[in-house]
PDB file of N, CA and C in Angstrom:
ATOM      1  N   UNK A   1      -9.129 -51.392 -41.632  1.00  0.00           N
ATOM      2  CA  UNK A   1      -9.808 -51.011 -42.858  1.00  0.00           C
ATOM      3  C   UNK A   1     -10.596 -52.221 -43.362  1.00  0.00           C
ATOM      4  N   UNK A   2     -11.735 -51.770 -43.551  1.00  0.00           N
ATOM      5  CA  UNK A   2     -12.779 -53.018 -44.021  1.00  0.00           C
ATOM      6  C   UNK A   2     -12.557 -53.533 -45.818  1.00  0.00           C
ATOM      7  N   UNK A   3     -12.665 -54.048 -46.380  1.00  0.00           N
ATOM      8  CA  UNK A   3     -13.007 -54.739 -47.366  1.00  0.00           C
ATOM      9  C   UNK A   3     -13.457 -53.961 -48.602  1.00  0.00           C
ATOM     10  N   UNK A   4     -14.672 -53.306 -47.642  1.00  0.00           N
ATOM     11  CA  UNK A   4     -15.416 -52.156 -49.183  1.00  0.00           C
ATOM     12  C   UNK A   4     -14.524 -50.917 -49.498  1.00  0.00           C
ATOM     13  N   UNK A   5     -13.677 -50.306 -48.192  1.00  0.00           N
ATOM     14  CA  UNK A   5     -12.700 -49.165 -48.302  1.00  0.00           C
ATOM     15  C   UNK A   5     -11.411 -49.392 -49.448  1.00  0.00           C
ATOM     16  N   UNK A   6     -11.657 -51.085 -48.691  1.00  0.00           N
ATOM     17  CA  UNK A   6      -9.926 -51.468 -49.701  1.00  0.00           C
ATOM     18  C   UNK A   6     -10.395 -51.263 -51.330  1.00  0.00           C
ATOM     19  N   UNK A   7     -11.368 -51.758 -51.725  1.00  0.00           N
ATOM     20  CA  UNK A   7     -11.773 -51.757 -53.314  1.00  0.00           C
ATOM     21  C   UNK A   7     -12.152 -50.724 -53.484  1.00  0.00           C
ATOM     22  N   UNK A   8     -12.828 -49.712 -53.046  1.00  0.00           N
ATOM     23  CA  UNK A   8     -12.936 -48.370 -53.774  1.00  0.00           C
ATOM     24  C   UNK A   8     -11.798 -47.517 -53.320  1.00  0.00           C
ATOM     25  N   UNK A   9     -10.936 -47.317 -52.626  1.00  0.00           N
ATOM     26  CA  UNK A   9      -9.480 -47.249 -52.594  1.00  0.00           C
ATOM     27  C   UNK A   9      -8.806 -47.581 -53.771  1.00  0.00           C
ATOM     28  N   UNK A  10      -8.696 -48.925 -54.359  1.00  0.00           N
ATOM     29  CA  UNK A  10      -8.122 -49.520 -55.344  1.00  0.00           C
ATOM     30  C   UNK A  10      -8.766 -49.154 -56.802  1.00  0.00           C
ATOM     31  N   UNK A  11      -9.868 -48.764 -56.987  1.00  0.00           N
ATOM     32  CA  UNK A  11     -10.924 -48.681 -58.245  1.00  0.00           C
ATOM     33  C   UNK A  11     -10.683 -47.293 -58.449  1.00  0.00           C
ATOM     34  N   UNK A  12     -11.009 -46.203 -57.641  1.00  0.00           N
ATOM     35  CA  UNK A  12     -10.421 -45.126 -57.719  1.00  0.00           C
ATOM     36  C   UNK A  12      -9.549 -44.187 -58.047  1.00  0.00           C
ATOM     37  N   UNK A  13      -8.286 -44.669 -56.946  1.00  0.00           N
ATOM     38  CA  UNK A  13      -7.197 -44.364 -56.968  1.00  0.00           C
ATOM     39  C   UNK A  13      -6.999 -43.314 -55.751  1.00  0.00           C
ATOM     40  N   UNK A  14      -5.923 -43.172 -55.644  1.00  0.00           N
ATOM     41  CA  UNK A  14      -5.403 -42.160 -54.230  1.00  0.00           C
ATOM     42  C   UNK A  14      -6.226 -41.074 -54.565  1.00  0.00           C
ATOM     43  N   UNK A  15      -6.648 -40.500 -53.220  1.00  0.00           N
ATOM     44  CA  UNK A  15      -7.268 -38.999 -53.035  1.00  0.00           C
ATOM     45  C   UNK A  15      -6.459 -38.226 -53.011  1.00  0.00           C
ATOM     46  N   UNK A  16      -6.915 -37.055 -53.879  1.00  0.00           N
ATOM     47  CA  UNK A  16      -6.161 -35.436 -53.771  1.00  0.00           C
ATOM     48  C   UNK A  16      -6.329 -34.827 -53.197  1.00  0.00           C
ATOM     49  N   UNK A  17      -5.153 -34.184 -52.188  1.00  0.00           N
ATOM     50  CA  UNK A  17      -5.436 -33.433 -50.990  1.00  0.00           C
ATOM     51  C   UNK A  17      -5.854 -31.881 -51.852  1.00  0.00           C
ATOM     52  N   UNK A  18      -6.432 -31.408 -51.224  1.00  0.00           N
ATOM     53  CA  UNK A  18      -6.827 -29.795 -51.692  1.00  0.00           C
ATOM     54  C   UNK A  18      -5.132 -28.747 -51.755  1.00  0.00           C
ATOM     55  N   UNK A  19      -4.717 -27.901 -52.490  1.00  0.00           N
ATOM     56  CA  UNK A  19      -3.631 -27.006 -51.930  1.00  0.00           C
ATOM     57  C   UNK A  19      -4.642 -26.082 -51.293  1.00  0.00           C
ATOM     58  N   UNK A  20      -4.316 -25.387 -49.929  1.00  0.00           N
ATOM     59  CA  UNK A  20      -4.851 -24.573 -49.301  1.00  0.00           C
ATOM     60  C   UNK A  20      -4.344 -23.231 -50.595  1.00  0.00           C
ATOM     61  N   UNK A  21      -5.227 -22.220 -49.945  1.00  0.00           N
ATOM     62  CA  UNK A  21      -5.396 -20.843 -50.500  1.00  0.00           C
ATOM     63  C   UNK A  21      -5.033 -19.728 -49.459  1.00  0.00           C
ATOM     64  N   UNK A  22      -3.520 -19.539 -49.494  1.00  0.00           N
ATOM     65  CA  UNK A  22      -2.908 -18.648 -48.790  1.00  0.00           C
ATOM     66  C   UNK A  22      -2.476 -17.514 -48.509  1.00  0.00           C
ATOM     67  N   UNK A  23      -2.348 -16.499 -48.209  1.00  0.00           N
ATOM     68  CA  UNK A  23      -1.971 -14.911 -48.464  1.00  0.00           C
ATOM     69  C   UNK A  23      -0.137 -15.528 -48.376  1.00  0.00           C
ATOM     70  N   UNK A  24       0.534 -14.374 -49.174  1.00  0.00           N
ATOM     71  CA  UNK A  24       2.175 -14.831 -49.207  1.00  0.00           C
ATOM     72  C   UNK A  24       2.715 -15.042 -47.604  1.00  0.00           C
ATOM     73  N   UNK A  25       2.055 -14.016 -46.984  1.00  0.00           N
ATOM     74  CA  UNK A  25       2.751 -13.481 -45.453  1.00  0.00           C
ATOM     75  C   UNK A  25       1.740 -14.488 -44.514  1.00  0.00           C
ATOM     76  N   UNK A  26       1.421 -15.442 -44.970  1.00  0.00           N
ATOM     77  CA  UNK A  26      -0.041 -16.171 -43.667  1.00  0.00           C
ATOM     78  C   UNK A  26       1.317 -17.419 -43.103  1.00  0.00           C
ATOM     79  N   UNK A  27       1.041 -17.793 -42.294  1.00  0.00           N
ATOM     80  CA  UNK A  27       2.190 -18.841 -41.683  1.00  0.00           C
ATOM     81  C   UNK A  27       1.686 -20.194 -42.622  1.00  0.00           C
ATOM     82  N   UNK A  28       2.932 -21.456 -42.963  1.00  0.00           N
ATOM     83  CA  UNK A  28       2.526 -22.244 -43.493  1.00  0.00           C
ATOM     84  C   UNK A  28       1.521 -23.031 -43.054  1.00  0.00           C
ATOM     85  N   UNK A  29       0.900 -23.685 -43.966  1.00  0.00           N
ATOM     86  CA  UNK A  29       0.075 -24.807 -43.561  1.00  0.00           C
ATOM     87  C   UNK A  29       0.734 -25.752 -43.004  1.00  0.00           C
ATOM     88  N   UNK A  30       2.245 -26.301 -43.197  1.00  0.00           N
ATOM     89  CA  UNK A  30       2.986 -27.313 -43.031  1.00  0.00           C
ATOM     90  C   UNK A  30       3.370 -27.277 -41.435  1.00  0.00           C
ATOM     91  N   UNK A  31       2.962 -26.322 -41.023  1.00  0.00           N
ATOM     92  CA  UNK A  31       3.555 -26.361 -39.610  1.00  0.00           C
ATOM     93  C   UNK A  31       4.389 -25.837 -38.970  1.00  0.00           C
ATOM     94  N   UNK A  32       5.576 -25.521 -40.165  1.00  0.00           N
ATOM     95  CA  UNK A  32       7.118 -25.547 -39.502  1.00  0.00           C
ATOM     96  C   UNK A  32       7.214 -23.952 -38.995  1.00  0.00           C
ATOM     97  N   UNK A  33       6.154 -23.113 -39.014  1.00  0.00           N
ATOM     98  CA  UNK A  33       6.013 -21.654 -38.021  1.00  0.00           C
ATOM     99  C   UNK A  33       6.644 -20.666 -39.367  1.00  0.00           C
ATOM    100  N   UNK A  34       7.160 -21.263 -40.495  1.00  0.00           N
ATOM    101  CA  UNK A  34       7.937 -19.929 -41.592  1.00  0.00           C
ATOM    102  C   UNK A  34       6.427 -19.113 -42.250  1.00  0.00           C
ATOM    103  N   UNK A  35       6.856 -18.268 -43.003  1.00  0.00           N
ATOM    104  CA  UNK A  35       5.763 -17.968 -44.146  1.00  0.00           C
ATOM    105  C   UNK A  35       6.115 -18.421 -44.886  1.00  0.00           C
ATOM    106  N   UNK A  36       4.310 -18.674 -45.610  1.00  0.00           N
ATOM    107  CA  UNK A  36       4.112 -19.760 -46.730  1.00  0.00           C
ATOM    108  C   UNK A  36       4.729 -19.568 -47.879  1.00  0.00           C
ATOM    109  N   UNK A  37       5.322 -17.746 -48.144  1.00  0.00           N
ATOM    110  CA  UNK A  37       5.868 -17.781 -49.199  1.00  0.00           C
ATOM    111  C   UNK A  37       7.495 -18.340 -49.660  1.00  0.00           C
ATOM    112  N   UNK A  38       8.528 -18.476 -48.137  1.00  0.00           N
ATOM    113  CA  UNK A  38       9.540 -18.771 -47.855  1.00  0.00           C
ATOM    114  C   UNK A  38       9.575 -20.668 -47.741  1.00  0.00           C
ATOM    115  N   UNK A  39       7.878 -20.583 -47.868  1.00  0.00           N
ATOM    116  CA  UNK A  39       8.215 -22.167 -47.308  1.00  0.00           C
ATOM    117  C   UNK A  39       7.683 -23.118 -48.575  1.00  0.00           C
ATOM    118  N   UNK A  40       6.457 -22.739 -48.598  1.00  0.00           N
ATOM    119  CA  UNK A  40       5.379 -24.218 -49.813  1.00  0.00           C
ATOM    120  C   UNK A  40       4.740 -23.046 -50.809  1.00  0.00           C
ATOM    121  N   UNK A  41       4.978 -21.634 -51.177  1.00  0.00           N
ATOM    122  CA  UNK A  41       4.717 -21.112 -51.960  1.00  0.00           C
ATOM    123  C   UNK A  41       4.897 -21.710 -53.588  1.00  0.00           C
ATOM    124  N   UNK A  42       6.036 -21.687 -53.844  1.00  0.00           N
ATOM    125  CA  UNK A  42       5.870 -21.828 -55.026  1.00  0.00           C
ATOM    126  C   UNK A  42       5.865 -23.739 -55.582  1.00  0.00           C
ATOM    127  N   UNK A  43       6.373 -24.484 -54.971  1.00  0.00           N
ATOM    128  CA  UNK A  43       5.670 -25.858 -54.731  1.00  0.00           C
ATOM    129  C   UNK A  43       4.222 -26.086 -55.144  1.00  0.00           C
ATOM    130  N   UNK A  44       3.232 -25.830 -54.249  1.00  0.00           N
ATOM    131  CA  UNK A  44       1.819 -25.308 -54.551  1.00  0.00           C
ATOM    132  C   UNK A  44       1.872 -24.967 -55.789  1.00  0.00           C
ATOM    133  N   UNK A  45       2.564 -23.770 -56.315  1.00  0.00           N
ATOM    134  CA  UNK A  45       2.295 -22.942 -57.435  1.00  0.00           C
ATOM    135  C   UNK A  45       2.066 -24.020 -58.724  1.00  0.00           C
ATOM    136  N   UNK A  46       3.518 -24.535 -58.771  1.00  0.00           N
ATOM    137  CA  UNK A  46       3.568 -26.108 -59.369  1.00  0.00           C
ATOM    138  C   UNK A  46       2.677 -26.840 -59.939  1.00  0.00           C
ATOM    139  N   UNK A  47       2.372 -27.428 -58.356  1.00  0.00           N
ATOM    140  CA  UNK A  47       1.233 -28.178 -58.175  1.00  0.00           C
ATOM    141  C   UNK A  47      -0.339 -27.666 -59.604  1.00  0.00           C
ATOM    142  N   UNK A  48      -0.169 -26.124 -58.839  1.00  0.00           N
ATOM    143  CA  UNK A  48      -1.676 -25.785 -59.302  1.00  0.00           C
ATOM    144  C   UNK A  48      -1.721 -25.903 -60.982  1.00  0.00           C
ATOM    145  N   UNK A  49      -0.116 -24.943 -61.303  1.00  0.00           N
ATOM    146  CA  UNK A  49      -0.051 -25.459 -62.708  1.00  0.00           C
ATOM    147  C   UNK A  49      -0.399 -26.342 -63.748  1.00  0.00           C
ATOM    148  N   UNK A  50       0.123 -27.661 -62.872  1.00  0.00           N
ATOM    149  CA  UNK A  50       0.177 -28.738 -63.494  1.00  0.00           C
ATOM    150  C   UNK A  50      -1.108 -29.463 -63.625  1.00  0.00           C
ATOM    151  N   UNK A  51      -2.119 -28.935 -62.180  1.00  0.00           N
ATOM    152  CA  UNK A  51      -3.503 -29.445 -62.461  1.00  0.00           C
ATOM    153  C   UNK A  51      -4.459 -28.847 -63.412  1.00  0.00           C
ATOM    154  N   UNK A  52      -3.767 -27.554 -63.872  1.00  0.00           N
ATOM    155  CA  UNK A  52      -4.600 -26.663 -64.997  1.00  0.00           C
ATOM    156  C   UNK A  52      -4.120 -27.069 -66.371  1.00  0.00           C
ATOM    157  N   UNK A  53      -3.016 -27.634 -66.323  1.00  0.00           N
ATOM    158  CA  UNK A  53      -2.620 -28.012 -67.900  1.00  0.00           C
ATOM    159  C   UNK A  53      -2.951 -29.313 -68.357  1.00  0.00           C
ATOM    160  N   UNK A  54      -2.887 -30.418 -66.885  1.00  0.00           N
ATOM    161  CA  UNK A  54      -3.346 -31.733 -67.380  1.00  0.00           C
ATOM    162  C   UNK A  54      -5.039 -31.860 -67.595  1.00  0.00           C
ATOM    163  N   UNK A  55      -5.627 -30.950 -67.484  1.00  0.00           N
ATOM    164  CA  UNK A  55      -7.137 -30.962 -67.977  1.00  0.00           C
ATOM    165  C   UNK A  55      -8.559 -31.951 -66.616  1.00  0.00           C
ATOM    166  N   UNK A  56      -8.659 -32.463 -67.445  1.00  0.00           N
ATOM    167  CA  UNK A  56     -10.194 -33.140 -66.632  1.00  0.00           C
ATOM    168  C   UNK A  56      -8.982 -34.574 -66.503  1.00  0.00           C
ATOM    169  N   UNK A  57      -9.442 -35.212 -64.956  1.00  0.00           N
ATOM    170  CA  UNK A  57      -8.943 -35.840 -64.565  1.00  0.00           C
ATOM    171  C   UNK A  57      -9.592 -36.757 -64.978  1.00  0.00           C
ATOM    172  N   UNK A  58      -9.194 -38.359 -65.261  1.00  0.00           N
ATOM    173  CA  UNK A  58     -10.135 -39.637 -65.311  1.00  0.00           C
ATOM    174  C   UNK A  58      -9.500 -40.420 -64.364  1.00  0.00           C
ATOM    175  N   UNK A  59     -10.598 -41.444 -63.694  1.00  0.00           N
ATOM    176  CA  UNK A  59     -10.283 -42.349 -63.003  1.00  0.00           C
ATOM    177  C   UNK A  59      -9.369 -42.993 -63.825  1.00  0.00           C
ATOM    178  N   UNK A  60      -9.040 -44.167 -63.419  1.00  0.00           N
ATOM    179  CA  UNK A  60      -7.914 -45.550 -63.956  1.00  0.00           C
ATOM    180  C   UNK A  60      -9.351 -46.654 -64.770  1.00  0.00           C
ATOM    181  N   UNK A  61     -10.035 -46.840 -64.569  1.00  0.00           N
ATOM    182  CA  UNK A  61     -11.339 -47.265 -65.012  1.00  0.00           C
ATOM    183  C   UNK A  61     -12.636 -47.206 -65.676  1.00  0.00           C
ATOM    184  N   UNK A  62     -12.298 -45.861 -66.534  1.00  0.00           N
ATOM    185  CA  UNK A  62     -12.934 -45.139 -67.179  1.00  0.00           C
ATOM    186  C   UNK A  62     -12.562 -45.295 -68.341  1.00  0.00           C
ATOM    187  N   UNK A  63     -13.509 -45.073 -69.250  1.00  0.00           N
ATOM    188  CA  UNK A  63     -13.226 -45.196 -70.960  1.00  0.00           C
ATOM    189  C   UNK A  63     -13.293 -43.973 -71.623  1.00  0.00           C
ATOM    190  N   UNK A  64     -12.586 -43.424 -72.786  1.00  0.00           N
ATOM    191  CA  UNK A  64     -13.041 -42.480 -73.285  1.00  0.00           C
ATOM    192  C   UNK A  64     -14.068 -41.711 -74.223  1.00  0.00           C
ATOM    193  N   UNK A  65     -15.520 -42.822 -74.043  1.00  0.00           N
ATOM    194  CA  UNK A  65     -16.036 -43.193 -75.193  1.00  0.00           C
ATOM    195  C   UNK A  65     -17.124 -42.056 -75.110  1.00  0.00           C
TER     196      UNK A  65
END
């Protein structure tokens, strides 16, 4: 990893993986051969929740002005 990756890496902050968009009965994304609803269904669900209630995301470097 070069130099410029490491600082906008660091300025940023970690990338958010996408949650895929699954039918209940589609096999997981995770691999392990179950359905998604037996497996990362409601996890995801969670997930999505929590990104709808915490609002507009800000970097670590941003002001609120």
């Amino acid at each position: 990893m070069d130099i410029m990756t490491t600082l906008k890496r660091i300025i940023t902050g970690p990338e958010v993986q996408p949650i895929p968009n699954l039918g209940r009965n589609d096999t997981c994304w995770c691999g392990s051969g179950k359905k998604y609803k037996g497996c990362h269904l409601e996890t995801d669900a969670r997930k999505r929740a929590a990104m709808r209630s915490s609002g507009p995301q800000q970097g670590p470097m941003t002001r609120g002005f």
